[in-house]
Structures are given as C-alpha cells and as structure tokens.
Protein backbone atom coordinates (compact mmCIF):
# COMPACT_ATOMS: atom_id res chain seq x y z
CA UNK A 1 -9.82 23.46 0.31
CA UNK A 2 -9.68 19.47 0.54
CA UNK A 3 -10.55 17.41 -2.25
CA UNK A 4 -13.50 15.01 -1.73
CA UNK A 5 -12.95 11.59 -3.43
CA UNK A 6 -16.58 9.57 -3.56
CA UNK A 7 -15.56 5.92 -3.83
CA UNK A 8 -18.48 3.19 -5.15
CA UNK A 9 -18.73 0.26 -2.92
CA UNK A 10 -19.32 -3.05 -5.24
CA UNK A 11 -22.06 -5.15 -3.66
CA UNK A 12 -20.08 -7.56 -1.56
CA UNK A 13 -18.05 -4.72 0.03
CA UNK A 14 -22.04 -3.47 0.95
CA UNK A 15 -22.65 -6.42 2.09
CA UNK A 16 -19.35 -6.82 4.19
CA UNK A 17 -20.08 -2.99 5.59
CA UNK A 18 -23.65 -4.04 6.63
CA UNK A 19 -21.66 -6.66 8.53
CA UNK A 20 -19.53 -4.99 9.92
CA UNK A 21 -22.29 -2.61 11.23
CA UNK A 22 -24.10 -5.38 12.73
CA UNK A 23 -20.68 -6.48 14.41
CA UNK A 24 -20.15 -3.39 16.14
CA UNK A 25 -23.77 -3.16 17.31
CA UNK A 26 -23.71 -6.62 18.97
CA UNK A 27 -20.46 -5.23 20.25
CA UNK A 28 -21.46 -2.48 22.13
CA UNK A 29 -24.33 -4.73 23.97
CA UNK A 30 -22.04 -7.07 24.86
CA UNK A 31 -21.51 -5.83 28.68
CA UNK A 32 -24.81 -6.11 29.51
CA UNK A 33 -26.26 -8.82 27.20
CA UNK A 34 -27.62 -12.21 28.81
CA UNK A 35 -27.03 -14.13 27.28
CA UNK A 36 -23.97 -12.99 25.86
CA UNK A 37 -24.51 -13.29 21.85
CA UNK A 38 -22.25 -16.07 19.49
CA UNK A 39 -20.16 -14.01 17.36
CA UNK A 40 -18.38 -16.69 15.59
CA UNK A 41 -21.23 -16.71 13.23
CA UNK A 42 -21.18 -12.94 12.42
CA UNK A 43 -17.34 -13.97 11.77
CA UNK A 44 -17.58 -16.71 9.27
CA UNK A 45 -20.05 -14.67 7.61
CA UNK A 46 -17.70 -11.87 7.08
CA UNK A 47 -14.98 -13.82 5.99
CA UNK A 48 -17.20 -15.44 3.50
CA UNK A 49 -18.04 -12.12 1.85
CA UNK A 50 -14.24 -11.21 1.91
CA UNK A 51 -13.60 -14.10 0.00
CA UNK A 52 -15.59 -12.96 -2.54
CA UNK A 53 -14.17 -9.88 -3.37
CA UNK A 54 -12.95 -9.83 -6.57
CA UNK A 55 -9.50 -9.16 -7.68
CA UNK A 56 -8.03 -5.72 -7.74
CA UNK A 57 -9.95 -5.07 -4.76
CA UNK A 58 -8.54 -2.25 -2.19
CA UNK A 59 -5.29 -4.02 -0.90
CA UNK A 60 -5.69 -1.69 2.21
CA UNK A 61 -9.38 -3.37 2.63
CA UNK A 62 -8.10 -6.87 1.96
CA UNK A 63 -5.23 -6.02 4.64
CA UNK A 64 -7.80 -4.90 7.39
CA UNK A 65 -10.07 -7.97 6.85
CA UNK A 66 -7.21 -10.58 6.55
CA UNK A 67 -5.87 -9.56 9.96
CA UNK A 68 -9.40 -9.21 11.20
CA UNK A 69 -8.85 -5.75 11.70
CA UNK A 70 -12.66 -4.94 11.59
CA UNK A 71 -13.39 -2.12 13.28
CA UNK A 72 -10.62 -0.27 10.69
CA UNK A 73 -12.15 -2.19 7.78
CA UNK A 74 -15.58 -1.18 8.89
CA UNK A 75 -13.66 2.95 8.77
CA UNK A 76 -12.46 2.35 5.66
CA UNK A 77 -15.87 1.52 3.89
CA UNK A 78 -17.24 4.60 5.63
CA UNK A 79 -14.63 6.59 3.68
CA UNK A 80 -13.26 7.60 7.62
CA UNK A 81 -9.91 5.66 6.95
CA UNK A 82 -7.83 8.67 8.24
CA UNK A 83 -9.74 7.93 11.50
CA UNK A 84 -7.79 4.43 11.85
CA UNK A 85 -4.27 4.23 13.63
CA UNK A 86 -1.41 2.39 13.11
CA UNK A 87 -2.13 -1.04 13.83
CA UNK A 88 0.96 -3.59 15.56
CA UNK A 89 1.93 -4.73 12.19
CA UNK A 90 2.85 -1.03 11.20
CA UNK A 91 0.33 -0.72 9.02
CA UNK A 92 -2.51 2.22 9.35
C-alpha cells in the first residue's frame, strides 16, 4: 500500500494555483477564441505571486515557475507531480 503525503499550500502558492488554473483555461480556448485573449497579464501576475513566496519554499516549485514551466508547476500544486516529465533541462 502507498503512502499518502497531504501537503498545506501557504496562501500565495493558492493564489499562484488559482492562476495557474485560470492559465490553462484561457489556454484551452485559445483555438477558437476571437479575439484571441492577452496572456502577458495572466503572466506578470504569476510571476508576481512567485516572488512572494517565502524562503524555504519547494525548490522543485521555485524550479518549475522560474523556467516558466507552468503547466508542471500547476501538477505539482495538485499533488500530481509524478504526472510531469522530464523537462529539456533534465529536470522532472
């Protein structure tokens, strides 16, 4: 049997997740959206909240938003990080 780790999300790594969410939502509208949506603002937003993360946050989180790896940041918060792959840099 697997062991089941529950991990508490502070409030800005909510607030990034509810981001995120949003992200991939616009995301998947994107083919047939007119007009297409701005995402640069849904981007500066998120990096603003990943600024704010306090120290000793999850290096693997801080990796997956610093390379704008958000899809696999987005995973991770979900507690489905097994789900992401290895990325270019070699990193999961």
């Amino acid at each position: 049997m697997g062991v089941l780790i529950i991990r508490i999300m502070s409030e800005t790594e909510d607030a990034i997740l509810q981001a995120l969410l949003e992200l991939d939502s616009i995301v998947k509208t994107m083919a047939s959206a007119r007009p297409k949506p701005n995402l640069v603002p849904m981007f500066e937003r998120i990096d603003n909240l990943a600024r704010q993360l306090p120290r000793g946050s999850d290096p693997q989180l801080l990796h997956y938003l610093q390379k704008k790896s958000y899809e696999k940041a987005r995973l991770f918060l979900q507690g489905r990080d097994a789900e992401n792959v290895e990325g270019s840099c070699g990193h999961v």
